[in-house]
PDB file of N, CA and C in Angstrom:
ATOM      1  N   UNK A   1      -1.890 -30.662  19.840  1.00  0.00           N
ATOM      2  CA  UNK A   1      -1.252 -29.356  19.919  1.00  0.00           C
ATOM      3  C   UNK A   1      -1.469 -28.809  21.324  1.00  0.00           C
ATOM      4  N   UNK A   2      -0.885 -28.321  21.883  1.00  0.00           N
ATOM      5  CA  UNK A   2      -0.406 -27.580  23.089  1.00  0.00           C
ATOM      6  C   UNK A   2      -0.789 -26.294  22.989  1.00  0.00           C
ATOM      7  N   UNK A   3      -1.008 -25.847  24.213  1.00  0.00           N
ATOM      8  CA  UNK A   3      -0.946 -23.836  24.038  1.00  0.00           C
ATOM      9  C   UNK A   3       0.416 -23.672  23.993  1.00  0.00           C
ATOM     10  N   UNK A   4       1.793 -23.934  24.576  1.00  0.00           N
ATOM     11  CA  UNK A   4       2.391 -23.435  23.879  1.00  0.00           C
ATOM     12  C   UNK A   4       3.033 -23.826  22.492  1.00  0.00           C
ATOM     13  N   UNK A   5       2.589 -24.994  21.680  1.00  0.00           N
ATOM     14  CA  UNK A   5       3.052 -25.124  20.549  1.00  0.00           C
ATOM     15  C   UNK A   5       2.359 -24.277  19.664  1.00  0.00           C
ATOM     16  N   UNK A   6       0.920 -23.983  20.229  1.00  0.00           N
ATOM     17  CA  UNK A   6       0.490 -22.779  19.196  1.00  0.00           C
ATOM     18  C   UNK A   6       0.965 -21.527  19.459  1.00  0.00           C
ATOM     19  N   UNK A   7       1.451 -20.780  20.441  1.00  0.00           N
ATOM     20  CA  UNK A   7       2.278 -19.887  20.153  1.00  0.00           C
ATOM     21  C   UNK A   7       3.460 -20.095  19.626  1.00  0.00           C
ATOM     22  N   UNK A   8       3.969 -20.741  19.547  1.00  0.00           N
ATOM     23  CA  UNK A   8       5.126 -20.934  19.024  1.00  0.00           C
ATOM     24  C   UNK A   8       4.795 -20.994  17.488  1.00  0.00           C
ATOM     25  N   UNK A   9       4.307 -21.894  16.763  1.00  0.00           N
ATOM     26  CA  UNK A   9       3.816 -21.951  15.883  1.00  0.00           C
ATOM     27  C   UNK A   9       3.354 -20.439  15.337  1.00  0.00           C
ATOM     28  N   UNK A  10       2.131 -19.796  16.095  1.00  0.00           N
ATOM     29  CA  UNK A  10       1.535 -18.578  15.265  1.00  0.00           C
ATOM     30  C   UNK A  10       2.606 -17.785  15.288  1.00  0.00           C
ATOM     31  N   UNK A  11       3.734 -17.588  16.199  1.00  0.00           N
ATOM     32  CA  UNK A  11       5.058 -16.710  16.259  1.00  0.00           C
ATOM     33  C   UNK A  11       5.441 -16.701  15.280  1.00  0.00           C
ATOM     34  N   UNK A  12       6.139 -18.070  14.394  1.00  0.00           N
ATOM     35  CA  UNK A  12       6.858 -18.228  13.791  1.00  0.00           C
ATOM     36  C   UNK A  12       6.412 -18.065  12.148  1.00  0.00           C
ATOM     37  N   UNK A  13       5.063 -17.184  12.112  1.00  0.00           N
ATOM     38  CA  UNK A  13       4.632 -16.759  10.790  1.00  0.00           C
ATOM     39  C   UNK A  13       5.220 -15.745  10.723  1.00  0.00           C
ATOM     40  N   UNK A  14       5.480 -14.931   8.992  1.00  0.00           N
ATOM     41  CA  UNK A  14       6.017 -13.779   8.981  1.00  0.00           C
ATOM     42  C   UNK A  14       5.208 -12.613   9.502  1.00  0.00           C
ATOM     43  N   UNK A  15       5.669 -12.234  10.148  1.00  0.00           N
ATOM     44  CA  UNK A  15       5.300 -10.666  10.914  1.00  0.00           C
ATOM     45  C   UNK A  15       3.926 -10.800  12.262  1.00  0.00           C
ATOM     46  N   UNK A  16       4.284 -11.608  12.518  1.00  0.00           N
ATOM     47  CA  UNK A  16       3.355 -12.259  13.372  1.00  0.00           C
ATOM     48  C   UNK A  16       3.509 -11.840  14.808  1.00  0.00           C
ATOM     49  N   UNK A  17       2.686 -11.129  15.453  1.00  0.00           N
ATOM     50  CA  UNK A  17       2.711 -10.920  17.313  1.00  0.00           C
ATOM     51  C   UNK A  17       1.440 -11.046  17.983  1.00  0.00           C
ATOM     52  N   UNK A  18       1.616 -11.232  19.069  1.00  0.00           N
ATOM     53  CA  UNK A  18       0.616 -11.986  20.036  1.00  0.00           C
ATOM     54  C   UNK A  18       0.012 -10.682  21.278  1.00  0.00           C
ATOM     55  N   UNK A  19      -0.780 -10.386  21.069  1.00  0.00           N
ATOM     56  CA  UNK A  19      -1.231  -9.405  21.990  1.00  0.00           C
ATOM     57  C   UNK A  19      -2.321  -9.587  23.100  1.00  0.00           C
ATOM     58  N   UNK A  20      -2.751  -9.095  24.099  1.00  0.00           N
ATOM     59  CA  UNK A  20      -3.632  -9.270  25.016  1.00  0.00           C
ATOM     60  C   UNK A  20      -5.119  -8.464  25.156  1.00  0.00           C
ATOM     61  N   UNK A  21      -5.720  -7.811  23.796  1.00  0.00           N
ATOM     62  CA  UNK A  21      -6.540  -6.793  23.913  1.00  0.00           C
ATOM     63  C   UNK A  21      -8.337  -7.018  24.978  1.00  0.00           C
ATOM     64  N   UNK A  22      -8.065  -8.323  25.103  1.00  0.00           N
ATOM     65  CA  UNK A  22      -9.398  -8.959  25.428  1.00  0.00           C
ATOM     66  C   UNK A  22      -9.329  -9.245  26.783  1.00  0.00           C
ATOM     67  N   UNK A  23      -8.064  -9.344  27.630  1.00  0.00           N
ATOM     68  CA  UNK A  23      -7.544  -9.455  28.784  1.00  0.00           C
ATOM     69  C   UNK A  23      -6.611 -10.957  28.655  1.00  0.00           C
ATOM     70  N   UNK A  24      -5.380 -11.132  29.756  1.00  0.00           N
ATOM     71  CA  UNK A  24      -4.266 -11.737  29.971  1.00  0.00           C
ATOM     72  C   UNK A  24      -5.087 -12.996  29.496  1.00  0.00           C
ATOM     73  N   UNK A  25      -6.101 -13.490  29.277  1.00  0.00           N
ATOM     74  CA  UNK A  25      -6.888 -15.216  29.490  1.00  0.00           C
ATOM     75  C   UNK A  25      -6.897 -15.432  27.697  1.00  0.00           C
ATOM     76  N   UNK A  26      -6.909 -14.600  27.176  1.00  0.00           N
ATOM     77  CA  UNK A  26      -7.167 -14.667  25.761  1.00  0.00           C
ATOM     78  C   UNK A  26      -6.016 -13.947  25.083  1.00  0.00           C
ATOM     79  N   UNK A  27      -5.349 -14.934  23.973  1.00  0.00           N
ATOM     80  CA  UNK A  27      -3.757 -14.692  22.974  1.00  0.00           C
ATOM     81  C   UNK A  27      -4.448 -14.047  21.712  1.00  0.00           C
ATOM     82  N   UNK A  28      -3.960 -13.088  21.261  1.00  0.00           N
ATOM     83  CA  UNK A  28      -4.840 -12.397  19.871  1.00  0.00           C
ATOM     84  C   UNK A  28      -3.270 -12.734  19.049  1.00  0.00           C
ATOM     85  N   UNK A  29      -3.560 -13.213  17.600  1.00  0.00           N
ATOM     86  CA  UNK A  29      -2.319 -12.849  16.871  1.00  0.00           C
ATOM     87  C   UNK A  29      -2.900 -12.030  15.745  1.00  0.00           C
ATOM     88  N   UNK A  30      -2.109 -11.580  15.249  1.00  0.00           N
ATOM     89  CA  UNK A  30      -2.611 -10.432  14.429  1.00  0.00           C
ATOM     90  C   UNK A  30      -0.670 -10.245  13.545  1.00  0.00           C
ATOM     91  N   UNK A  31      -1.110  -9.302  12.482  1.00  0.00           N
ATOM     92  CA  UNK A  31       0.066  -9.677  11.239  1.00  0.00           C
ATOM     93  C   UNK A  31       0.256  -8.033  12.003  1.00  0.00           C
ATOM     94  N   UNK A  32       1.746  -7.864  12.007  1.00  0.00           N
ATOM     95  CA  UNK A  32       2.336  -6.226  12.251  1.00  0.00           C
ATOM     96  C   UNK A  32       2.541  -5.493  11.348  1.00  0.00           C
ATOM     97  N   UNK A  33       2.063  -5.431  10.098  1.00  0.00           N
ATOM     98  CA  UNK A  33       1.695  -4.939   9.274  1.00  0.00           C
ATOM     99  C   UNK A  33       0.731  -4.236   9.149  1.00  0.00           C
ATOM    100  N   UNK A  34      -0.253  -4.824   9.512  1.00  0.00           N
ATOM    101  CA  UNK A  34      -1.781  -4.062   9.393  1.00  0.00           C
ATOM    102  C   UNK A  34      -2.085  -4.768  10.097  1.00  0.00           C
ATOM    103  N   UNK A  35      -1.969  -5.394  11.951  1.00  0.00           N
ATOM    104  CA  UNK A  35      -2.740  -5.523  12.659  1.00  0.00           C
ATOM    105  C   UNK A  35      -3.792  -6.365  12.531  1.00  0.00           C
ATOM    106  N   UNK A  36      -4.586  -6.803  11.379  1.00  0.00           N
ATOM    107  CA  UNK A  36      -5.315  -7.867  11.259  1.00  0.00           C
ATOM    108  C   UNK A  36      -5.085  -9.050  12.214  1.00  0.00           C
ATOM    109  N   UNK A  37      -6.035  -9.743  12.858  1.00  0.00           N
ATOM    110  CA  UNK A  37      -6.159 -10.874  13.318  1.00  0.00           C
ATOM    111  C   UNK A  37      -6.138 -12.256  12.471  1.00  0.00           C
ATOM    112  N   UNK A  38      -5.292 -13.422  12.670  1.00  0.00           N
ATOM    113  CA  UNK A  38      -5.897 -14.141  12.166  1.00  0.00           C
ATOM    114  C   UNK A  38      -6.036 -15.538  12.945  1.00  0.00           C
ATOM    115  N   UNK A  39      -6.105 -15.184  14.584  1.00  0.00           N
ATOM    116  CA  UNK A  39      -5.997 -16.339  15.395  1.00  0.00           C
ATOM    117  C   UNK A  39      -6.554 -16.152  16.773  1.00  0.00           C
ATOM    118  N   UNK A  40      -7.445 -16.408  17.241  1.00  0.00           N
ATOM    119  CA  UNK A  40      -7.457 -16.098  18.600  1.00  0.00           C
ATOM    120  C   UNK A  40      -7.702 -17.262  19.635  1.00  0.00           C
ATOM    121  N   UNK A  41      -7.126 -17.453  21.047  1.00  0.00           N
ATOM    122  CA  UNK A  41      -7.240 -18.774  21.335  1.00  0.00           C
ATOM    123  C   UNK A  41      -7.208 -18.027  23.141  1.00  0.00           C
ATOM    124  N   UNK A  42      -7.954 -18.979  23.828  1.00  0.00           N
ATOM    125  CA  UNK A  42      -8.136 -18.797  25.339  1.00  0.00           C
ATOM    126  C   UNK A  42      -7.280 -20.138  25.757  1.00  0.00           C
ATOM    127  N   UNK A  43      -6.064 -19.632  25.799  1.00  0.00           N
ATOM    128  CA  UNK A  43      -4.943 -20.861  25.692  1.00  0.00           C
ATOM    129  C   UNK A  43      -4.854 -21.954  27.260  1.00  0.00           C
ATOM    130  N   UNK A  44      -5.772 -21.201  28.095  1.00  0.00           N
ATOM    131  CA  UNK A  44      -6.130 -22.317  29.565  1.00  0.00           C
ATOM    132  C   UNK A  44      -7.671 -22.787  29.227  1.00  0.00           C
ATOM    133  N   UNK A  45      -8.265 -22.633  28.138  1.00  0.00           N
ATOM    134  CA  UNK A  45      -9.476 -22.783  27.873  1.00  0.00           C
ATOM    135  C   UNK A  45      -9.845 -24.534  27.821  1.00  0.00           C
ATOM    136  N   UNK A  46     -10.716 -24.916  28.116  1.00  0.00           N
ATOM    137  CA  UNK A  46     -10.960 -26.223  28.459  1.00  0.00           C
ATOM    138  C   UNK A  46     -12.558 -26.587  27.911  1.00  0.00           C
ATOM    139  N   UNK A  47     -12.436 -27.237  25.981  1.00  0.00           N
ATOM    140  CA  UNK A  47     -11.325 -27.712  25.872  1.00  0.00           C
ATOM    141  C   UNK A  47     -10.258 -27.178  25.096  1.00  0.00           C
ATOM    142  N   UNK A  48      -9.477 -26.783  25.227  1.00  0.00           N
ATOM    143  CA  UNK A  48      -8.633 -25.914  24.275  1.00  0.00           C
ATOM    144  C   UNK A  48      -8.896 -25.771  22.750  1.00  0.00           C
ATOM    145  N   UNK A  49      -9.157 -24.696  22.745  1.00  0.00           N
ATOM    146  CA  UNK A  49      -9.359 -24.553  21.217  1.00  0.00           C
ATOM    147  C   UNK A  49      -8.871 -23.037  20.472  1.00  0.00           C
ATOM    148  N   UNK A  50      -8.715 -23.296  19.126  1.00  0.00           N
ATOM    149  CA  UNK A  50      -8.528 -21.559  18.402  1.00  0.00           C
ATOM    150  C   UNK A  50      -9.338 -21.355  17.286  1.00  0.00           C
ATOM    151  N   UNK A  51      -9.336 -20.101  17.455  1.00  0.00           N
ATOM    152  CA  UNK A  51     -10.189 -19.480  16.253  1.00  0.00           C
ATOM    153  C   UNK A  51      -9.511 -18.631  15.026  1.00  0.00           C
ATOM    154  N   UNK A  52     -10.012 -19.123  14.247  1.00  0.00           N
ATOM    155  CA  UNK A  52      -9.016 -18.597  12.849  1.00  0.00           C
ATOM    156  C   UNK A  52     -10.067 -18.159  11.471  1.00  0.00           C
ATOM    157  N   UNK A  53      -9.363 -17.332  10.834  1.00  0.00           N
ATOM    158  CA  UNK A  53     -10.188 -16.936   9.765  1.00  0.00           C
ATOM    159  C   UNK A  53     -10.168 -18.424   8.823  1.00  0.00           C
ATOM    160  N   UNK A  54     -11.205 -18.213   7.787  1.00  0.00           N
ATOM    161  CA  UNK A  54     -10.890 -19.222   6.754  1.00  0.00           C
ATOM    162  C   UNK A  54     -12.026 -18.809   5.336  1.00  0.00           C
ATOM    163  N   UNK A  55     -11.552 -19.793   4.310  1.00  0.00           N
ATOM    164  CA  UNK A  55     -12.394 -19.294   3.386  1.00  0.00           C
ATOM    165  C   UNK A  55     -13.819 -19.554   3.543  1.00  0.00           C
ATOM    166  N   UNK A  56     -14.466 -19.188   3.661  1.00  0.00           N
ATOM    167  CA  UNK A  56     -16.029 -19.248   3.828  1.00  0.00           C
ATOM    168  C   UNK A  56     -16.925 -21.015   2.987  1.00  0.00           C
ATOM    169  N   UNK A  57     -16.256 -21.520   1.976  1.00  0.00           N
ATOM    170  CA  UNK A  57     -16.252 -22.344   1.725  1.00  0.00           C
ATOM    171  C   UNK A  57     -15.642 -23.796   2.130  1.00  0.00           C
ATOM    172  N   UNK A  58     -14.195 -23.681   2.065  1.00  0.00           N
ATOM    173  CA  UNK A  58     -13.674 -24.328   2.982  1.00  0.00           C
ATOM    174  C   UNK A  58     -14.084 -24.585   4.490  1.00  0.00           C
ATOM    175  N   UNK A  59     -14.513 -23.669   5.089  1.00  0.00           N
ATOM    176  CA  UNK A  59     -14.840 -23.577   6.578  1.00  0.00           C
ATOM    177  C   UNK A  59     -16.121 -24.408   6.230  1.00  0.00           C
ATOM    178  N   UNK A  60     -17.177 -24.044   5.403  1.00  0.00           N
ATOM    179  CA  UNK A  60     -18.323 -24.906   5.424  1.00  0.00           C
ATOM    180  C   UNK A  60     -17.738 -26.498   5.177  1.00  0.00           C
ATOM    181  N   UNK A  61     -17.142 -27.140   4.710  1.00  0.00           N
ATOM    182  CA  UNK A  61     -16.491 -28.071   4.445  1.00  0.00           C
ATOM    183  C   UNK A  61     -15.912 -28.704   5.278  1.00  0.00           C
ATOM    184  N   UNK A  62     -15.197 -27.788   6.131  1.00  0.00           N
ATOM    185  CA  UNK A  62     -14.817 -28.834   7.346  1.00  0.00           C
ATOM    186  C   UNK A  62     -15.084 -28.737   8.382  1.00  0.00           C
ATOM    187  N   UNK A  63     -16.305 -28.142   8.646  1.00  0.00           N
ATOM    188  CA  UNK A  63     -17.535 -28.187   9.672  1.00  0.00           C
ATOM    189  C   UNK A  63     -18.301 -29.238   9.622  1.00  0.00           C
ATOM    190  N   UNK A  64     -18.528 -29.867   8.326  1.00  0.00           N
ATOM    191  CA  UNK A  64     -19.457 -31.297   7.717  1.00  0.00           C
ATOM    192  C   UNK A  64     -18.243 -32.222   8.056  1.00  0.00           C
ATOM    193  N   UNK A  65     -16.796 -32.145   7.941  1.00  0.00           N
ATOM    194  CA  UNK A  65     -15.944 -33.107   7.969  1.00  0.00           C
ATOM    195  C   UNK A  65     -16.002 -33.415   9.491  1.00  0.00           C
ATOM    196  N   UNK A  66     -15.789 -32.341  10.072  1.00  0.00           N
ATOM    197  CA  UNK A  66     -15.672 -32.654  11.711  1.00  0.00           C
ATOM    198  C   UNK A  66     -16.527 -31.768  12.584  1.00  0.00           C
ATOM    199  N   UNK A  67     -17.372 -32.416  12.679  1.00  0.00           N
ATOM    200  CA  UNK A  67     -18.986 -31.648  13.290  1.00  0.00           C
ATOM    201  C   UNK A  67     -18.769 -31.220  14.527  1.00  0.00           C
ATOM    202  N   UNK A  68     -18.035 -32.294  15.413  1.00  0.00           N
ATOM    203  CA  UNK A  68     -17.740 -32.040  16.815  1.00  0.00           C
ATOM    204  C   UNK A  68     -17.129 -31.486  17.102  1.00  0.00           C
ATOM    205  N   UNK A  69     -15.978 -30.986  16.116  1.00  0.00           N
ATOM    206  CA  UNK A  69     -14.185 -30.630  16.171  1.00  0.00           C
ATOM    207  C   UNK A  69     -14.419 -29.456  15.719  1.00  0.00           C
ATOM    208  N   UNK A  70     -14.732 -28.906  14.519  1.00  0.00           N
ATOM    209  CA  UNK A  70     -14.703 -27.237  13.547  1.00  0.00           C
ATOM    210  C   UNK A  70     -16.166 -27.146  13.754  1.00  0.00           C
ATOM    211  N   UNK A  71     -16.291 -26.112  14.502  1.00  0.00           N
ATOM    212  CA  UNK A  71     -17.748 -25.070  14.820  1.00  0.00           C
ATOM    213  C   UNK A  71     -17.822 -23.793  13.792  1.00  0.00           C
ATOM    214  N   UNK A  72     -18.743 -22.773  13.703  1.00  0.00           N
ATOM    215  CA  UNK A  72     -18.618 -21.535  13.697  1.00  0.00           C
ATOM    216  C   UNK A  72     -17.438 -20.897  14.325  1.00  0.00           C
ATOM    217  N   UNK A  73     -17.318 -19.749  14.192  1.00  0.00           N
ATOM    218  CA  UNK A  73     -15.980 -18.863  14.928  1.00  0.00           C
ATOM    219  C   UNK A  73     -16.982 -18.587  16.123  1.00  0.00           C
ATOM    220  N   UNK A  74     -16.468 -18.967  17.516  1.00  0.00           N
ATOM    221  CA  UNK A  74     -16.754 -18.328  18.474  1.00  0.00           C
ATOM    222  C   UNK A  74     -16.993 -16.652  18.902  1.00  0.00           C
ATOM    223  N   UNK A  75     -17.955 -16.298  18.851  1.00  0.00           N
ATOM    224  CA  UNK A  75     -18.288 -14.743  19.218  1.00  0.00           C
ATOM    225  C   UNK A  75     -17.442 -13.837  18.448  1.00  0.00           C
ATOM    226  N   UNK A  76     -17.439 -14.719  16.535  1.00  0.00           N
ATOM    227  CA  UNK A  76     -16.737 -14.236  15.810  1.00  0.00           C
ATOM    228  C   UNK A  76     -17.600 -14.076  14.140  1.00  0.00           C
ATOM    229  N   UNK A  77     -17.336 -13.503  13.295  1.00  0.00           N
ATOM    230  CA  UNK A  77     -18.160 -13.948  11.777  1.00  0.00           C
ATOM    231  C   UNK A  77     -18.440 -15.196  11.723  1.00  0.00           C
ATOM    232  N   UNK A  78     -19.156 -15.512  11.599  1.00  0.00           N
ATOM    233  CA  UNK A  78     -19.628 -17.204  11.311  1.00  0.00           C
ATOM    234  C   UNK A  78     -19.600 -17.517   9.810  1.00  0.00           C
ATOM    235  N   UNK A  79     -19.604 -16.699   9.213  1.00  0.00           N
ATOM    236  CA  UNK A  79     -19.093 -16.887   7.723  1.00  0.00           C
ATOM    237  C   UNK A  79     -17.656 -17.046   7.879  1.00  0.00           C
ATOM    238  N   UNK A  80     -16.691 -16.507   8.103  1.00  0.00           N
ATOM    239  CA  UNK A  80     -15.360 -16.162   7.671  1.00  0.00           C
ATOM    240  C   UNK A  80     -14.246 -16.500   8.673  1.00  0.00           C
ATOM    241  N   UNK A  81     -15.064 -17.249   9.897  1.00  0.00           N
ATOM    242  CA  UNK A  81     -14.116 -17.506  10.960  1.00  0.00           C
ATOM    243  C   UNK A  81     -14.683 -19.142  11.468  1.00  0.00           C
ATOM    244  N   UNK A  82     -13.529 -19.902  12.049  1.00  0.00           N
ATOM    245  CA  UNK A  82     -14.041 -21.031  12.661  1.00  0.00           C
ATOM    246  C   UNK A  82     -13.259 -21.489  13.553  1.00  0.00           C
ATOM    247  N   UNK A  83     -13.719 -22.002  14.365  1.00  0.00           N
ATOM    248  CA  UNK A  83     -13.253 -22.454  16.134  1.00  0.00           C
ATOM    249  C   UNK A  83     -13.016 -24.065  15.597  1.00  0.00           C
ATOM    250  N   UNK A  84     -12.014 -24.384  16.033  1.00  0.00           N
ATOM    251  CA  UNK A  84     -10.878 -26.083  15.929  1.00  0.00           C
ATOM    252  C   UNK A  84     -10.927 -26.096  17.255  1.00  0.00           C
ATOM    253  N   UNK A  85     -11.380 -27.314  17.648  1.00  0.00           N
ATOM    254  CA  UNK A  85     -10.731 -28.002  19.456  1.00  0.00           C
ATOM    255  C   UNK A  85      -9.869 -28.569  19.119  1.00  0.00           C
ATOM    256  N   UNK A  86      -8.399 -28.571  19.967  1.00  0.00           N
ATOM    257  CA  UNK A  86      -7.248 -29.126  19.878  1.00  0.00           C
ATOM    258  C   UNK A  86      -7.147 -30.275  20.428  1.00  0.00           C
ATOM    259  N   UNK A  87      -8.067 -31.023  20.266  1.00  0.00           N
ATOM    260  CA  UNK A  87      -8.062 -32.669  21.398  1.00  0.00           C
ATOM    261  C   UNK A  87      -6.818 -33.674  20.549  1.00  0.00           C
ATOM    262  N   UNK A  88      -6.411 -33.421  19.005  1.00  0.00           N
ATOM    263  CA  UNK A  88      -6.146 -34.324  18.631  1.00  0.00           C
ATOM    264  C   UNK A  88      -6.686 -34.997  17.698  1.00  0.00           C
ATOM    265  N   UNK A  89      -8.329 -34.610  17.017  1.00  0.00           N
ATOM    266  CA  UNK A  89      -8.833 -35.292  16.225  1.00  0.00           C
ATOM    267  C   UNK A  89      -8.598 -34.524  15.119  1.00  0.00           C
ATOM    268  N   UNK A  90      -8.535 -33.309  14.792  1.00  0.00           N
ATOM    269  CA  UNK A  90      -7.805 -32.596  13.982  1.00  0.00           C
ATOM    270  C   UNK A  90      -6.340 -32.771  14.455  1.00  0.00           C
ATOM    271  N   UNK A  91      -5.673 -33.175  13.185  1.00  0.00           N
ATOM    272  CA  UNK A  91      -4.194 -33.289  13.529  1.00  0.00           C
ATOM    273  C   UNK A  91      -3.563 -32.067  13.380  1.00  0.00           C
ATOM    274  N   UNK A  92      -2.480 -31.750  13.884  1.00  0.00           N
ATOM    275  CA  UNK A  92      -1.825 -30.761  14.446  1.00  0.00           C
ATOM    276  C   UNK A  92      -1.420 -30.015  12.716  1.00  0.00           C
ATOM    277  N   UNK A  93      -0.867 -31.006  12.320  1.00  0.00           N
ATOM    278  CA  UNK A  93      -0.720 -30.375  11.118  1.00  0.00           C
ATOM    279  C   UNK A  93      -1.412 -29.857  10.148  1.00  0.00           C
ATOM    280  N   UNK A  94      -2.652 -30.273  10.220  1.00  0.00           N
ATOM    281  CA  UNK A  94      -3.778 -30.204   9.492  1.00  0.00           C
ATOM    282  C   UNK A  94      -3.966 -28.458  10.109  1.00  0.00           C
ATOM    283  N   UNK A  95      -3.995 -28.563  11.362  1.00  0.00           N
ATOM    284  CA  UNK A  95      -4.324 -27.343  11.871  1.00  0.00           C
ATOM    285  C   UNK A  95      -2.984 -25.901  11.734  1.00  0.00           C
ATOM    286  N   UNK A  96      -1.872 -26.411  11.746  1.00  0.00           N
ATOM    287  CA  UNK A  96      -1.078 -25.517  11.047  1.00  0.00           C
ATOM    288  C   UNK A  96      -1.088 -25.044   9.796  1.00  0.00           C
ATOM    289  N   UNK A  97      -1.666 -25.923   8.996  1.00  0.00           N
ATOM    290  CA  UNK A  97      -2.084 -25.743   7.283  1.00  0.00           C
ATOM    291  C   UNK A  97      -3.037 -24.226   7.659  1.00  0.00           C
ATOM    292  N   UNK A  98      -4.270 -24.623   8.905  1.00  0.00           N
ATOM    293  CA  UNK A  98      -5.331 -23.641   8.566  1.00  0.00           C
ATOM    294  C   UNK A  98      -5.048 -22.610   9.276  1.00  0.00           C
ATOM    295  N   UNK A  99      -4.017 -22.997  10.221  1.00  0.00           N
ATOM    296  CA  UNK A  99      -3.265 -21.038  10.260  1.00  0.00           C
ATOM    297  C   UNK A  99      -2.589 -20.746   9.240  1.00  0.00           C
ATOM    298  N   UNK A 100      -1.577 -21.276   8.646  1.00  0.00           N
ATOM    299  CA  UNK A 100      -0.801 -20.553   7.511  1.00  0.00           C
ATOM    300  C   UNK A 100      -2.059 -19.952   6.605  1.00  0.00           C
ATOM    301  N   UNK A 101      -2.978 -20.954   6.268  1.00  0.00           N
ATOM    302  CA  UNK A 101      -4.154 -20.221   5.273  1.00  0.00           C
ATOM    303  C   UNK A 101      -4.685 -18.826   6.157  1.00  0.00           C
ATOM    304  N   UNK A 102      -4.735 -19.033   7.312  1.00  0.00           N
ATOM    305  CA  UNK A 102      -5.548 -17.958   7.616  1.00  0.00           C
ATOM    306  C   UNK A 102      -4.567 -16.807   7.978  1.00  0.00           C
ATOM    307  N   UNK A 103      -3.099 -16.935   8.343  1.00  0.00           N
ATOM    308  CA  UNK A 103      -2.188 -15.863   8.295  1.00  0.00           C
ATOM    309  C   UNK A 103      -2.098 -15.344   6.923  1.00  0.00           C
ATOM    310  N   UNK A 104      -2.395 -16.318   5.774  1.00  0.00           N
ATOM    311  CA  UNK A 104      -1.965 -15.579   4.176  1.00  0.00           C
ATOM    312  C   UNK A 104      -3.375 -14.471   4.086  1.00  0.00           C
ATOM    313  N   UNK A 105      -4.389 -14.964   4.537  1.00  0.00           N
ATOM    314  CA  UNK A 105      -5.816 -14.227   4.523  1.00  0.00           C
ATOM    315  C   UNK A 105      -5.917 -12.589   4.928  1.00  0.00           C
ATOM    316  N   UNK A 106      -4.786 -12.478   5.853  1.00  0.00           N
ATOM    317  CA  UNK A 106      -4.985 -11.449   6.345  1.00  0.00           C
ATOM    318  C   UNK A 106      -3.743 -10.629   6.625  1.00  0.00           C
ATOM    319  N   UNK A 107      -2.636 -11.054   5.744  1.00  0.00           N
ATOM    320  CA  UNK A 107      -1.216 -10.475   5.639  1.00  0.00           C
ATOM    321  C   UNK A 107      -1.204  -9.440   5.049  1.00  0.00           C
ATOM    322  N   UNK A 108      -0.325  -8.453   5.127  1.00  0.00           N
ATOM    323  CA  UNK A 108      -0.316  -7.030   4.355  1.00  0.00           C
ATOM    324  C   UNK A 108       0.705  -7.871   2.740  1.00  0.00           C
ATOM    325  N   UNK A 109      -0.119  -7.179   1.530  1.00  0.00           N
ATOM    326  CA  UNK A 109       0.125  -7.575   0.479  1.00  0.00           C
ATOM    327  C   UNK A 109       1.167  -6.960  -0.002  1.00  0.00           C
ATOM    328  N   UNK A 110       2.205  -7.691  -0.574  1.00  0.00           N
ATOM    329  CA  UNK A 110       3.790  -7.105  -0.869  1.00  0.00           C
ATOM    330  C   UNK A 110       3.771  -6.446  -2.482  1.00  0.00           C
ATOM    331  N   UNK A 111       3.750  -5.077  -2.499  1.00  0.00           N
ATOM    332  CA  UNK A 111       3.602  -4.852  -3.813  1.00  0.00           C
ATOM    333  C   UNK A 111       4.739  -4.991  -4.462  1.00  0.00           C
ATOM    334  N   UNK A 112       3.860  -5.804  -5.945  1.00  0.00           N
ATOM    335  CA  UNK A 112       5.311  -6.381  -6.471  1.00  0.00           C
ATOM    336  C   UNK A 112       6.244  -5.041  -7.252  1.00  0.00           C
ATOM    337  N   UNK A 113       7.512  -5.439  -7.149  1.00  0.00           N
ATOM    338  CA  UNK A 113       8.207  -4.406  -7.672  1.00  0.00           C
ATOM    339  C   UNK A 113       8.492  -4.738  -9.549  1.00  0.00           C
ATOM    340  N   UNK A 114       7.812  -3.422 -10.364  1.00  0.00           N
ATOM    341  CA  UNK A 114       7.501  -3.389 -11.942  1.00  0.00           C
ATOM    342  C   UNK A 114       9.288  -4.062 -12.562  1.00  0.00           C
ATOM    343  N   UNK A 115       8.868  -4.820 -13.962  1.00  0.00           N
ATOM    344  CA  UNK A 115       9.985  -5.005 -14.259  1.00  0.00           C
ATOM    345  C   UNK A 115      10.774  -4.454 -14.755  1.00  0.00           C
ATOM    346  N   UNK A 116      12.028  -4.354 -14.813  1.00  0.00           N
ATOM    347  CA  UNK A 116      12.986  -3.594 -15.176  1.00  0.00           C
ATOM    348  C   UNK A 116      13.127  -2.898 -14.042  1.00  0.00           C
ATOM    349  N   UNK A 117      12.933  -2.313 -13.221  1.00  0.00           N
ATOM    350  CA  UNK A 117      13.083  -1.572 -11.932  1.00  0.00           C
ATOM    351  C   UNK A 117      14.484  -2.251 -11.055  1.00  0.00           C
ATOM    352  N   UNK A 118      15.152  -1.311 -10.558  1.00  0.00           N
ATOM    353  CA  UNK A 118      16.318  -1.564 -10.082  1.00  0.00           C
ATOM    354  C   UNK A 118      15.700  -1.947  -8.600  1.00  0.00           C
ATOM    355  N   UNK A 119      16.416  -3.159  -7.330  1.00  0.00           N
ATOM    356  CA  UNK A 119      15.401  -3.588  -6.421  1.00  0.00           C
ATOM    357  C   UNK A 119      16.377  -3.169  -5.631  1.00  0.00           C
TER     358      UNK A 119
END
């Protein structure tokens, strides 16, 4: 994965924008809904990597799977967040799976509309 295939990629979630709050060196995505984060990446960073929410279980899980590859979240919850290096040993797709999980984590929730209700 590329820095720009991950913007492109985190773009192309629903309600998804990319902001600079940390300065121009660091991409924040966050849902426009409620602003939540669920990605952050220092996209000239060497070796390239992003940080994403995840389930606290899962994340323990594939920290044991790929020791070298999925860390803690960088200068982030270490429960609830975890840092992926993009070298390639995590496959790209694998790693789009754990943004979509981590964009659903932190999306504004669509209240469902009651039945019988005209939509």
């Amino acid at each position: 994965m590329t820095p720009d295939s991950l913007v492109e990629f985190c773009l192309s979630l629903p309600q998804a924008t990319e902001s600079f709050p940390f300065g121009e060196e660091t991409s924040v995505f966050k849902t426009s809904g409620n602003g939540k984060i669920f990605a952050l990446s220092a996209l000239a960073g060497e070796p390239f990597k992003v940080s994403l929410k995840c389930d606290p279980e899962e994340g323990r899980a594939l920290r044991e799977e790929f020791p070298e590859h999925i860390t803690p979240g960088y200068h982030l919850n270490k429960k609830h967040w975890i840092t992926v290096v993009l070298d390639g040993v995590v496959e790209d797709e694998h790693v789009e799976q754990l943004l979509r999980d981590s964009h659903a984590l932190v999306r504004p929730k669509v209240p469902r509309v009651p039945r019988g209700s005209a939509g």
